[in-house]
N, C-alpha and C. Protein backbone atom coordinates (compact mmCIF):
# COMPACT_ATOMS: atom_id res chain seq x y z
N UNK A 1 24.65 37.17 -5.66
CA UNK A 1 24.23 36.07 -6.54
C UNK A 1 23.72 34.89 -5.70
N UNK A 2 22.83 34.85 -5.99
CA UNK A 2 22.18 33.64 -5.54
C UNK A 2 22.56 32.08 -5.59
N UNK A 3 23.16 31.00 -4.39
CA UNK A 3 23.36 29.60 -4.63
C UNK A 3 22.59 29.03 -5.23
N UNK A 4 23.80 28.63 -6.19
CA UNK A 4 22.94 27.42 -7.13
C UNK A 4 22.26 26.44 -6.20
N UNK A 5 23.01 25.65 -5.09
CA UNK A 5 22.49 24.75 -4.63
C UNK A 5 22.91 24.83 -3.20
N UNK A 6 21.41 24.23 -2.63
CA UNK A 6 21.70 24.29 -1.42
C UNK A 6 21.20 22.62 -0.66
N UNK A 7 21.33 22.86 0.71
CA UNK A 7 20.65 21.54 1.36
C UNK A 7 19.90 21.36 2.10
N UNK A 8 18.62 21.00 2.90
CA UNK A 8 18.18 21.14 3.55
C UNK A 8 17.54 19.75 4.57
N UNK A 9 17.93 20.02 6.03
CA UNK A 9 18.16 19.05 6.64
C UNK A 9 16.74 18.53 7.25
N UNK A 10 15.83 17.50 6.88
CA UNK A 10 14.45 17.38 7.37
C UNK A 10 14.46 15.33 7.51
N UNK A 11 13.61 15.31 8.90
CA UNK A 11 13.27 14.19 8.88
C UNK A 11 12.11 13.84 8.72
N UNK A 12 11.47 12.56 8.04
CA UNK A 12 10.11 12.30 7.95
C UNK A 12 10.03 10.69 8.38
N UNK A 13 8.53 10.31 8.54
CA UNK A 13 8.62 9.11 8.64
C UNK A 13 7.28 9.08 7.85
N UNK A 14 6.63 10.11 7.37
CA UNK A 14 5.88 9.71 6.36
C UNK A 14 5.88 9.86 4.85
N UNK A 15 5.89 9.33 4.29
CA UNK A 15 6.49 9.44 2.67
C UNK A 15 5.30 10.28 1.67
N UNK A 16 4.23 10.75 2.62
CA UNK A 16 3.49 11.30 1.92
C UNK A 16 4.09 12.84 2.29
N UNK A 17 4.34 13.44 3.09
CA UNK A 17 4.97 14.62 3.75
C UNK A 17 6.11 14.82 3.21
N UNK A 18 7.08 13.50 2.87
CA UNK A 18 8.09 13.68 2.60
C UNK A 18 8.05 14.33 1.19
N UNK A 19 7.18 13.82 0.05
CA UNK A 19 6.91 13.85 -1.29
C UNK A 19 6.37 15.87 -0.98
N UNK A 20 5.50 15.93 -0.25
CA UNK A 20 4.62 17.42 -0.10
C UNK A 20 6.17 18.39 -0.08
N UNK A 21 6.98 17.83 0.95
CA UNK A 21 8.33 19.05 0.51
C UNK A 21 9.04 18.81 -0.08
N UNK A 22 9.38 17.48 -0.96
CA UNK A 22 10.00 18.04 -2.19
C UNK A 22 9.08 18.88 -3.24
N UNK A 23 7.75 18.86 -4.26
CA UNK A 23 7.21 19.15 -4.28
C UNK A 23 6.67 20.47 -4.53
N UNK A 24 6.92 21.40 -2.69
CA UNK A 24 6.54 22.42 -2.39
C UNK A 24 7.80 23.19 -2.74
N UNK A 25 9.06 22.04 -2.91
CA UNK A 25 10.60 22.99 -2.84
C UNK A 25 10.90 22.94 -4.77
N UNK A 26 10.44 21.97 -5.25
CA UNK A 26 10.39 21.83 -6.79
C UNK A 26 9.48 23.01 -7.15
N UNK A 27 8.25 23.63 -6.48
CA UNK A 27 7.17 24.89 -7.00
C UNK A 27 8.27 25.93 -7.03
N UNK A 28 9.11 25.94 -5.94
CA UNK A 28 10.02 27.38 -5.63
C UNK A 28 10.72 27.15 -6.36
N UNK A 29 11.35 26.49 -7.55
CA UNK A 29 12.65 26.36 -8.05
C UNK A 29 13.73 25.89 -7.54
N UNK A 30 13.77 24.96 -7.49
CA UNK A 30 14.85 23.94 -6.77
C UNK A 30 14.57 22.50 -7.24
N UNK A 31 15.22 22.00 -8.00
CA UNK A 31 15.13 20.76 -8.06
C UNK A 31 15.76 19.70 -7.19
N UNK A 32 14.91 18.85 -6.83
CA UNK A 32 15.87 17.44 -5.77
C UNK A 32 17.32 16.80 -6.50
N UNK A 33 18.31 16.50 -6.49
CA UNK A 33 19.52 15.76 -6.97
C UNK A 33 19.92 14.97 -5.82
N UNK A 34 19.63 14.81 -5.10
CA UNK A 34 20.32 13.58 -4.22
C UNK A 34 19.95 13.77 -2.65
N UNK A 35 19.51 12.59 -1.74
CA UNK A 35 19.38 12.34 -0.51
C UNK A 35 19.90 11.56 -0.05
N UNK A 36 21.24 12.46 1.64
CA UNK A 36 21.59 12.09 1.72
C UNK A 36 21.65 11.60 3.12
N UNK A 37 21.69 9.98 3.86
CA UNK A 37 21.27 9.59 5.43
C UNK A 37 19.86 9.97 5.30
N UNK A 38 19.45 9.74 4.38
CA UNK A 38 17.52 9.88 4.58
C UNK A 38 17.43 11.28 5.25
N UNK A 39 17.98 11.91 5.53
CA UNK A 39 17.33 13.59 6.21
C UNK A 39 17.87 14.85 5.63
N UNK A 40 19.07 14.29 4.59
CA UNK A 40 19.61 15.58 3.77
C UNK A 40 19.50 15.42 2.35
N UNK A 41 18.72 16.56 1.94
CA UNK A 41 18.07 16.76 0.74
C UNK A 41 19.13 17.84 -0.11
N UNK A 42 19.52 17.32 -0.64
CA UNK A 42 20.51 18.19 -2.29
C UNK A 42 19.66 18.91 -3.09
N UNK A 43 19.59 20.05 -3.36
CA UNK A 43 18.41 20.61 -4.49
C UNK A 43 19.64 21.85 -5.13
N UNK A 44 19.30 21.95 -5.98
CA UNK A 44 19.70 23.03 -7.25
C UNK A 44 19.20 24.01 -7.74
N UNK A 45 19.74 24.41 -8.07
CA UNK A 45 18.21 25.95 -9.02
C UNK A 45 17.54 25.75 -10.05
N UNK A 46 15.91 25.98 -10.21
CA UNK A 46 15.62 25.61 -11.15
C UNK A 46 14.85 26.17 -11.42
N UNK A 47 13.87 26.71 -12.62
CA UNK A 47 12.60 27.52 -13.01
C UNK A 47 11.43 27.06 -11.85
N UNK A 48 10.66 27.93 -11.22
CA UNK A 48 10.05 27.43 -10.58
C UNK A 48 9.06 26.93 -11.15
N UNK A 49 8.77 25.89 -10.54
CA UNK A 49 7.74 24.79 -10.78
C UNK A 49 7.95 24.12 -11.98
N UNK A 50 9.32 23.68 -12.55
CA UNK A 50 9.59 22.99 -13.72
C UNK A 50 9.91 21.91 -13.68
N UNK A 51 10.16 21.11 -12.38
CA UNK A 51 9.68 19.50 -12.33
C UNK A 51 9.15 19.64 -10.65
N UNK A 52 8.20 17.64 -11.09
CA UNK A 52 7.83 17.81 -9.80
C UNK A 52 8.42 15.91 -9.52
N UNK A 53 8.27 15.66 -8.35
CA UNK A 53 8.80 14.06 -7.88
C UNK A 53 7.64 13.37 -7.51
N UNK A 54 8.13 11.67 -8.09
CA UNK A 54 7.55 11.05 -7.23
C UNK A 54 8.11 9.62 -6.91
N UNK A 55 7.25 8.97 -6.08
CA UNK A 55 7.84 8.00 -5.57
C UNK A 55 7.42 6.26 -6.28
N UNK A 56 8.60 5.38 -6.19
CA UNK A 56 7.72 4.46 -7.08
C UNK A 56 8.72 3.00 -6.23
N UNK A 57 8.13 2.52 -5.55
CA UNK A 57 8.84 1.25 -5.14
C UNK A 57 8.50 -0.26 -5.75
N UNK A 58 9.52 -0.63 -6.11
CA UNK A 58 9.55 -2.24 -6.99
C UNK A 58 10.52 -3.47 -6.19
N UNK A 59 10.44 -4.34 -6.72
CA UNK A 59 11.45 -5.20 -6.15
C UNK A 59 13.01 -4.92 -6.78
N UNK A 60 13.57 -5.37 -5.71
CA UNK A 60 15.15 -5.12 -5.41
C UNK A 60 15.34 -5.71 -7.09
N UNK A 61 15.35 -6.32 -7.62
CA UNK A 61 15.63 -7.21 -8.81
C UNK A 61 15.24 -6.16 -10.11
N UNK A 62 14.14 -5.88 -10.13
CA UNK A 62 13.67 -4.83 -10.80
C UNK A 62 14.11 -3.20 -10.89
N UNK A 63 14.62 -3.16 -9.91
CA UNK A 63 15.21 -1.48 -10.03
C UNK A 63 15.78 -1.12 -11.31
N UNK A 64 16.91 -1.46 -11.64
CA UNK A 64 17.15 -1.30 -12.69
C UNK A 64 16.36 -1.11 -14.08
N UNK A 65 15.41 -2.09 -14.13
CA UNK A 65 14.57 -1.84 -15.36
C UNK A 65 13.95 -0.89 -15.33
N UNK A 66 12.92 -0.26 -14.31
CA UNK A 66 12.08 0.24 -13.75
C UNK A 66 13.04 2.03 -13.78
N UNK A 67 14.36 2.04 -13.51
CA UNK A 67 15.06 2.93 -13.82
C UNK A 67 15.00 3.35 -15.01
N UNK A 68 15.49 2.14 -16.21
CA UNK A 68 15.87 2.98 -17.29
C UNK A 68 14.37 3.22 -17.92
N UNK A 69 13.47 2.30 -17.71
CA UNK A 69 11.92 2.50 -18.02
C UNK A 69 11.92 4.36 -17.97
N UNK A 70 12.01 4.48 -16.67
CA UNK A 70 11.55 5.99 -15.87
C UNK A 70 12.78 6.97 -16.95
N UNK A 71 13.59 6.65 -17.12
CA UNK A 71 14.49 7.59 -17.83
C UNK A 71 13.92 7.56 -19.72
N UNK A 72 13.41 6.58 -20.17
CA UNK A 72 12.84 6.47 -21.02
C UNK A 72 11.57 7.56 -21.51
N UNK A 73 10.83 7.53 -19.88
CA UNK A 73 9.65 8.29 -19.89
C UNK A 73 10.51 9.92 -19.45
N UNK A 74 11.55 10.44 -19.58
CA UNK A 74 11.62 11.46 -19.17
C UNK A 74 12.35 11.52 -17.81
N UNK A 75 11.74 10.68 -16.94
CA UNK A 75 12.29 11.10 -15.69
C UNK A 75 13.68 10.98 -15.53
N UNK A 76 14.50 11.25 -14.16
CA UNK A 76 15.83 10.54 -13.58
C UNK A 76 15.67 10.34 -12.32
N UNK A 77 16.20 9.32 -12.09
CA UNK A 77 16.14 8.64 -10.59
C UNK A 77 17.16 9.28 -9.96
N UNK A 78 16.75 9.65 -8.61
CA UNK A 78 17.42 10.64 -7.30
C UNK A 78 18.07 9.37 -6.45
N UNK A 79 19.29 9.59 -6.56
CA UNK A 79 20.08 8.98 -5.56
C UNK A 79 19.87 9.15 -4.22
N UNK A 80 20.17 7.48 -3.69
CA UNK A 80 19.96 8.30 -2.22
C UNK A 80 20.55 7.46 -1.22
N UNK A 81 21.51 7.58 -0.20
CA UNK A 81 22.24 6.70 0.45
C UNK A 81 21.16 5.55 1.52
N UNK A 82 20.52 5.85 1.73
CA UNK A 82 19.26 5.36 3.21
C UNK A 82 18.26 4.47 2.54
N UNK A 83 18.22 3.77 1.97
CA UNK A 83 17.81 2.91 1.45
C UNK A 83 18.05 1.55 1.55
N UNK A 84 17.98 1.53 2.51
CA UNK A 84 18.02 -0.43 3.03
C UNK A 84 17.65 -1.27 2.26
N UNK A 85 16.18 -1.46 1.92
CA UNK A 85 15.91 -2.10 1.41
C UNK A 85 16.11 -1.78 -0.41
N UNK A 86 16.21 -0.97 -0.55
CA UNK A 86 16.89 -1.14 -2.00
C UNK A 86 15.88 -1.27 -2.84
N UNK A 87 14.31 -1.26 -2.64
CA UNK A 87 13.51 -1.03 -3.67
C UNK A 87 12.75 0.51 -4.07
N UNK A 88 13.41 1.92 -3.16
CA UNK A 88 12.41 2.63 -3.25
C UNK A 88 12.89 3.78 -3.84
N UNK A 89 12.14 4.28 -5.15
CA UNK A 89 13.06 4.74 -6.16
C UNK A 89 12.08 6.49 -6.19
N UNK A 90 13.43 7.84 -6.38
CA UNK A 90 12.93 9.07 -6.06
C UNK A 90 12.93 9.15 -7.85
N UNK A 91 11.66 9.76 -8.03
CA UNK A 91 12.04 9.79 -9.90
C UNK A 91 11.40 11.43 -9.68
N UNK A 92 12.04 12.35 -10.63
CA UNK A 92 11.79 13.78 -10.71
C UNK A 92 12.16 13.74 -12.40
N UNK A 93 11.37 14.85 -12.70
CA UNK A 93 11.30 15.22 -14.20
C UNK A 93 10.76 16.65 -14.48
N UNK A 94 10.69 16.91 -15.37
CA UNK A 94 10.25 18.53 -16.34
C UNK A 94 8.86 18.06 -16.15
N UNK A 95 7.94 18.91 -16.11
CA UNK A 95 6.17 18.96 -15.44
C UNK A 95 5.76 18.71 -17.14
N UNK A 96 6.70 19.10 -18.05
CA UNK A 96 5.94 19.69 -19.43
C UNK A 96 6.61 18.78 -20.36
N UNK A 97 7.32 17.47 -19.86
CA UNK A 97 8.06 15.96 -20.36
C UNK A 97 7.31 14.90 -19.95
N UNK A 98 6.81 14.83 -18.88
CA UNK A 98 6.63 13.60 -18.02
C UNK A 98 5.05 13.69 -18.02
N UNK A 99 4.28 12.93 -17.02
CA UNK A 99 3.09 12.35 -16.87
C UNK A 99 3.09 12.43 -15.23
N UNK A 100 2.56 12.45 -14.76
CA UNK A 100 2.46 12.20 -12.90
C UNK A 100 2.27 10.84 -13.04
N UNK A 101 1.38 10.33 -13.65
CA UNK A 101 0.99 8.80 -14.05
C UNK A 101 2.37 7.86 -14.68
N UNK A 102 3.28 7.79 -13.54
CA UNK A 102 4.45 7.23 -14.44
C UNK A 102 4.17 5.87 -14.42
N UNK A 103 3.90 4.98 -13.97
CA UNK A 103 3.00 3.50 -14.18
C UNK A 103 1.05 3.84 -14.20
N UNK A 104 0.93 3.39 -14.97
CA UNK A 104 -0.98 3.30 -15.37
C UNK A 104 -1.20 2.25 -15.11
N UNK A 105 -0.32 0.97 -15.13
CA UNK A 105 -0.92 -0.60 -15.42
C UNK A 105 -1.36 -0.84 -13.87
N UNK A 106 -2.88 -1.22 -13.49
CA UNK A 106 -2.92 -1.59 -12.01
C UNK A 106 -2.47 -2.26 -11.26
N UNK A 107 -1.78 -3.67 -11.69
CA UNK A 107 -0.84 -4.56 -10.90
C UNK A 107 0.55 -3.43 -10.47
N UNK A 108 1.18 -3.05 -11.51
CA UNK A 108 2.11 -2.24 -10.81
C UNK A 108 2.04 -1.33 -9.93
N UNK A 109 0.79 -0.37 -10.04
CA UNK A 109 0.86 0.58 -8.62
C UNK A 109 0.05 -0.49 -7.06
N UNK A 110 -0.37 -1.20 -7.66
CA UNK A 110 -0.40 -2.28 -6.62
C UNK A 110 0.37 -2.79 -6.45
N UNK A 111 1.40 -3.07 -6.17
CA UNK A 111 2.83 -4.23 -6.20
C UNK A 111 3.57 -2.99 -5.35
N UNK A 112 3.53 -1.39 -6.15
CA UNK A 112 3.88 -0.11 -5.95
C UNK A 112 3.90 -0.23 -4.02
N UNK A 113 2.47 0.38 -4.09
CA UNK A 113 1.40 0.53 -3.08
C UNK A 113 1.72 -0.71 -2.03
N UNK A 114 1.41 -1.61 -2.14
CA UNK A 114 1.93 -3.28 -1.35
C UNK A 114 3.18 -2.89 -0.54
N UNK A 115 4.06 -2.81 -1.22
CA UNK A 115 5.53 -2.74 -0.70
C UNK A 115 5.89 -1.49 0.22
N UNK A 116 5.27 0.01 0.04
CA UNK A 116 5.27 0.79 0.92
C UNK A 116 4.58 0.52 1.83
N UNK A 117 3.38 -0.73 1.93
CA UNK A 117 2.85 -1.10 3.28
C UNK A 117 3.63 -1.46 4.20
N UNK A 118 3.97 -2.62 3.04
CA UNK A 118 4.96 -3.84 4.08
C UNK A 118 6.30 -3.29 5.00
N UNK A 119 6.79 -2.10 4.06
CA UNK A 119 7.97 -1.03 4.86
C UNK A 119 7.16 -0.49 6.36
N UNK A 120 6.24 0.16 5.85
CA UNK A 120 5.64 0.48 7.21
C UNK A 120 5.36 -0.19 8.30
N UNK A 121 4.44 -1.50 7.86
CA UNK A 121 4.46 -2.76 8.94
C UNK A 121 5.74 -3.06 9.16
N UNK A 122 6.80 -3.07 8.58
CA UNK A 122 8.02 -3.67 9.22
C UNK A 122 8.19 -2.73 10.30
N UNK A 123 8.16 -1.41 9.91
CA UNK A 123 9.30 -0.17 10.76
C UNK A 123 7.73 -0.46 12.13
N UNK A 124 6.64 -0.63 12.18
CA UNK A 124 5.65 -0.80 12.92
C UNK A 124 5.56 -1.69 14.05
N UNK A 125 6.16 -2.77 13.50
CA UNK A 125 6.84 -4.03 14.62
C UNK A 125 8.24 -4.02 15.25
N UNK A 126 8.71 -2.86 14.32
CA UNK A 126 10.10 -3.14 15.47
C UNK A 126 9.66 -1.60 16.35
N UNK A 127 8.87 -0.30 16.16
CA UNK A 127 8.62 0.09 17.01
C UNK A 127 8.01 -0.57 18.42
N UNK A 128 7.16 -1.30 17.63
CA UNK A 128 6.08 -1.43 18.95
C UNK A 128 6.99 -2.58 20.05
N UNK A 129 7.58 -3.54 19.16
CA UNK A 129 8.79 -4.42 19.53
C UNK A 129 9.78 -3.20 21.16
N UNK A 130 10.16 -2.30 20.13
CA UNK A 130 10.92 -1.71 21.36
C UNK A 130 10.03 -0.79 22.09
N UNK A 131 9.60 -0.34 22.28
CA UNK A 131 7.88 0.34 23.16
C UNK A 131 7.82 -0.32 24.11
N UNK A 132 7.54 -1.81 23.70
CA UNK A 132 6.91 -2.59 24.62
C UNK A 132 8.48 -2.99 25.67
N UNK A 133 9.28 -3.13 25.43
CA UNK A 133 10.58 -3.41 25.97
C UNK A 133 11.23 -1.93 26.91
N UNK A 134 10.67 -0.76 26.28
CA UNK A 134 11.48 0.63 27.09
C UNK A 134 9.85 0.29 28.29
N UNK A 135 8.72 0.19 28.07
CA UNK A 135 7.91 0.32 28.98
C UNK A 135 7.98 -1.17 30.62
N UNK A 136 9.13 -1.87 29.93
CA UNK A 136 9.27 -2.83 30.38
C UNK A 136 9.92 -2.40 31.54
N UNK A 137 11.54 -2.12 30.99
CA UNK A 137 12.37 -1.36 31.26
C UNK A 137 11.71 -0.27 32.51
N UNK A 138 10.93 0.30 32.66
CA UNK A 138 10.43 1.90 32.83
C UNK A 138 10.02 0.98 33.92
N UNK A 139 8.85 0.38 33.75
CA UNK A 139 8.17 -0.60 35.22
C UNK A 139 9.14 -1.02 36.19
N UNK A 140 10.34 -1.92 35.60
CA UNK A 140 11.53 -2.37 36.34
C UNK A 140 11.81 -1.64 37.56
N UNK A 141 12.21 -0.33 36.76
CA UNK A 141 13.25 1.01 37.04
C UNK A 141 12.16 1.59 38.85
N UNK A 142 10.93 1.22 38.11
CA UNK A 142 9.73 1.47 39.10
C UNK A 142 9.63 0.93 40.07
N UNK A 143 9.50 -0.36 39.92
CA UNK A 143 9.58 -1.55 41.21
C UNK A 143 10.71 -1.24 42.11
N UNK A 144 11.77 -0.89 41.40
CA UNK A 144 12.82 -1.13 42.52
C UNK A 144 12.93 0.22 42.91
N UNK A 145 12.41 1.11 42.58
CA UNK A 145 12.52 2.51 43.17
C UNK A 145 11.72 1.80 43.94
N UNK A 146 10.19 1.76 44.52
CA UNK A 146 9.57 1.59 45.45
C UNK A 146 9.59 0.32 46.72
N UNK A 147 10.58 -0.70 45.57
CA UNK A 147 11.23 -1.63 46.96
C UNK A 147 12.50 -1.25 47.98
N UNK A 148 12.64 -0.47 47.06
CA UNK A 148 14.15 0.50 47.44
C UNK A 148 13.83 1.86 48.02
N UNK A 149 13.43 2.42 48.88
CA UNK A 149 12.60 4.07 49.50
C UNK A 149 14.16 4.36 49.53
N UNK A 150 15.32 3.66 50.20
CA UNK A 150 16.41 4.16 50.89
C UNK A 150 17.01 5.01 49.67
N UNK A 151 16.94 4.48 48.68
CA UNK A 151 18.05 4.21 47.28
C UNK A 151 17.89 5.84 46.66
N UNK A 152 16.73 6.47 46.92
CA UNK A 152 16.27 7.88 46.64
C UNK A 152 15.05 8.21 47.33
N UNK A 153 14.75 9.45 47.49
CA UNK A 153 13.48 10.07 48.12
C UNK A 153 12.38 10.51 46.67
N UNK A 154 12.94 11.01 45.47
CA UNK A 154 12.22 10.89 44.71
C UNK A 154 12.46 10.55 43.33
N UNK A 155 11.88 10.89 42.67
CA UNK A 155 12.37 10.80 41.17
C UNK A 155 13.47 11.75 40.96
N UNK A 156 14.71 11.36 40.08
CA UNK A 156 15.83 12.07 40.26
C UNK A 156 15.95 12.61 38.50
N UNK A 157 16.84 13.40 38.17
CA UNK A 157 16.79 13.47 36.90
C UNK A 157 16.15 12.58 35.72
N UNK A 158 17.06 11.61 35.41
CA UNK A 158 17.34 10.62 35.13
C UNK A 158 16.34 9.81 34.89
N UNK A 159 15.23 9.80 35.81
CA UNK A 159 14.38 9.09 35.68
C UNK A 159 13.33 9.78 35.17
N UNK A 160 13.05 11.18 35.19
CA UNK A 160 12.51 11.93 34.62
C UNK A 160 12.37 12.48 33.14
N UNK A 161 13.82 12.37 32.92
CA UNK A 161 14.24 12.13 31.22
C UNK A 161 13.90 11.03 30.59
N UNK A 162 14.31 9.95 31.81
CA UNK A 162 14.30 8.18 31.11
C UNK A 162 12.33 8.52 30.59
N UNK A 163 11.15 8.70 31.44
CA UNK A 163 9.84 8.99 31.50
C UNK A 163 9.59 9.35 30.22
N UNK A 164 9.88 10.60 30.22
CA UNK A 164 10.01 11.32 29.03
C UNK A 164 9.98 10.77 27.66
N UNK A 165 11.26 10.51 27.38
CA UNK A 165 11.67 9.76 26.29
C UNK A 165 10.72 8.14 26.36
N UNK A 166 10.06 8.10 26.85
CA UNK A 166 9.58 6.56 26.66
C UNK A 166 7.96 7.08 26.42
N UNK A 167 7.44 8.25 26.87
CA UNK A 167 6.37 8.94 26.02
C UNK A 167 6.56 9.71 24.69
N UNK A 168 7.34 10.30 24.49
CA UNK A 168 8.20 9.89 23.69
C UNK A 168 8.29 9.46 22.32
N UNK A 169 8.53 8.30 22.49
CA UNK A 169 8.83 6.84 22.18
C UNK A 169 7.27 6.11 21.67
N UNK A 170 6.33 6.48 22.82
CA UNK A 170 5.25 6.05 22.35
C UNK A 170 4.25 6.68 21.35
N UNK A 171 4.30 7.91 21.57
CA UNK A 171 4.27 8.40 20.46
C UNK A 171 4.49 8.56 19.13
N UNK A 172 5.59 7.96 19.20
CA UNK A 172 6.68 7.74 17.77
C UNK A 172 5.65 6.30 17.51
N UNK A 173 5.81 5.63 18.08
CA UNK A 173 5.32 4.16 18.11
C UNK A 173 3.55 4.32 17.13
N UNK A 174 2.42 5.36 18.10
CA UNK A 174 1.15 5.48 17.32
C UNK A 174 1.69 6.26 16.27
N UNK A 175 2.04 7.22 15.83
CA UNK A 175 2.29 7.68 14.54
C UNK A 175 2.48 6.89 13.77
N UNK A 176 3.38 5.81 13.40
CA UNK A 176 3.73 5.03 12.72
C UNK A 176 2.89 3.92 11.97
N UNK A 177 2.12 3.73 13.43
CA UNK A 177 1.26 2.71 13.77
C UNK A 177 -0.32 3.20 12.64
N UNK A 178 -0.11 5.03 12.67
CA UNK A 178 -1.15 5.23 11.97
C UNK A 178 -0.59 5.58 10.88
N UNK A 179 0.58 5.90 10.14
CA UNK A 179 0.75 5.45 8.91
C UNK A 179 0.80 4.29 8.59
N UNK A 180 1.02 3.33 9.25
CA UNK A 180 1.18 1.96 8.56
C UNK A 180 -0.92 1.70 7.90
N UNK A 181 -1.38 1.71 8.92
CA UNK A 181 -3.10 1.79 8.68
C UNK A 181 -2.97 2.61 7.08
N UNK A 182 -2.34 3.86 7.37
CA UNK A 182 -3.05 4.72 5.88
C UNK A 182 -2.29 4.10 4.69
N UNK A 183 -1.01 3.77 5.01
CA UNK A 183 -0.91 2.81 3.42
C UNK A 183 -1.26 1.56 3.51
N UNK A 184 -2.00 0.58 4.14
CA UNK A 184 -2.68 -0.43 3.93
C UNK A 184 -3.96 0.01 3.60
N UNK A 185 -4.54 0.88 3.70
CA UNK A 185 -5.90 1.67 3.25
C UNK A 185 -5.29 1.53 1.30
N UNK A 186 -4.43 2.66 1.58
CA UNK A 186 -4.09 2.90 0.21
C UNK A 186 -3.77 1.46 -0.86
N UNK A 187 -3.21 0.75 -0.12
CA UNK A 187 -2.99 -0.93 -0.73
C UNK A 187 -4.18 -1.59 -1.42
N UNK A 188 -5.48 -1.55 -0.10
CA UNK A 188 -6.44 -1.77 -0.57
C UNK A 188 -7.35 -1.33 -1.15
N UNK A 189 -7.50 -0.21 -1.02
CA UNK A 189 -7.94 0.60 -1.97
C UNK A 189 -7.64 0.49 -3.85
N UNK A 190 -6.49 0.44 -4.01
CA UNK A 190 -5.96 0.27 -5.50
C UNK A 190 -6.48 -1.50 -5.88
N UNK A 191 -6.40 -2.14 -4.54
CA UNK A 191 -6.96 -3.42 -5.02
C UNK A 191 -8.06 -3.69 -5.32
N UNK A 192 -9.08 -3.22 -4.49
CA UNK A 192 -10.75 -2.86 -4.74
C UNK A 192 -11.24 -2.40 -6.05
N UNK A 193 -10.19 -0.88 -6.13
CA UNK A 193 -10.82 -0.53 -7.72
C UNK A 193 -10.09 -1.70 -9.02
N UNK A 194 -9.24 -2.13 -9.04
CA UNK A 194 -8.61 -3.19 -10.06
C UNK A 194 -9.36 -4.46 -10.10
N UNK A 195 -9.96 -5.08 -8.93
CA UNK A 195 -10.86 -6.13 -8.86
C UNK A 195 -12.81 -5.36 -9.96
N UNK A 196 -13.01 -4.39 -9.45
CA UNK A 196 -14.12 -3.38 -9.68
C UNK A 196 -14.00 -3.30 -11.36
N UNK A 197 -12.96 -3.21 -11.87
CA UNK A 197 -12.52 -2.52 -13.48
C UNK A 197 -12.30 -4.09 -14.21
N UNK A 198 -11.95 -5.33 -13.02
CA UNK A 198 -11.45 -5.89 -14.17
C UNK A 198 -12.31 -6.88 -15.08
């Protein structure tokens, strides 16, 4: 017999990827019920492809409404412990109840849209914030290896790992750097056509 429910352990830092596997795991029959530390996903058994998720961020003040709104329209909001900021809400529903279009009004998926920027630019500055500080770090580590010949003959573990991880690191840093770009695209974009319509 087959588990009702299982879990599956995935990290993302893009919320468009993140949405593609719930999604791809809602087509197989599994519905999302809860995320937990942002990398563990709760799912259940379910007809395949009988709901699908999406994502809808509001202000901290607003959740609540914006909740029972979404439960109104069908959906239920997915719990989820990793949520710092407290505005970013998982809504899943029946494909053959709901709308994909769970806000139509353009200020709201702009306000939507806005706020997943501003997450990104935040998480964007404290990367590049520490980038610029491990590469700091890394130069240091450098200088005094080469004022120091006695201290080692070459690069020793350690410093090879430390290397590593700070490419790494920078990497982590442009990724981010180019999601933050694609939802400020997307920001402006929804603003362009709402200025265009109105």
């Amino acid at each position: 017999m087959e588990n009702p429910n299982i879990n599956k352990f995935k990290l993302f830092f893009s919320l468009d990827k993140e949405l593609e596997f719930i999604n791809k795991m809602n087509r197989e029959g599994w519905k999302l019920v809860y995320i937990k530390g942002g990398c563990i996903y709760s799912f259940e058994k379910s007809e395949p492809d009988e709901y699908f998720t999406i994502l809808h961020a509001t202000a901290k003040e607003k959740v609540l409404e914006i909740s029972s709104f979404a439960a109104q329209c069908g959906y239920q909001t997915i719990p989820h412990t990793m949520d710092g900021f407290g505005d970013l809400l998982y809504l899943t529903g029946r494909k053959a109840e709901v709308s994909p279009e769970f806000v139509c009004e353009a200020p709201e998926k702009i306000n939507s849209a806005e706020r997943i920027y501003h997450r990104f630019r935040t998480f964007s500055i404290v990367f590049i914030i520490l980038t610029v500080l491990l590469v700091l770090d890394c130069a240091l580590i450098l200088w005094a290896r080469m004022t120091a010949p006695e201290a080692s003959v070459g690069l020793t573990v350690f410093g090879v790992l430390f290397m590593l991880f700070v490419a790494i690191y920078i990497a982590m840093c442009i990724y981010v750097n180019v999601l933050t770009a694609k939802a400020r695209r997307n920001f402006k974009q929804l603003q362009k056509e709402s200025e265009i319509y109105e």
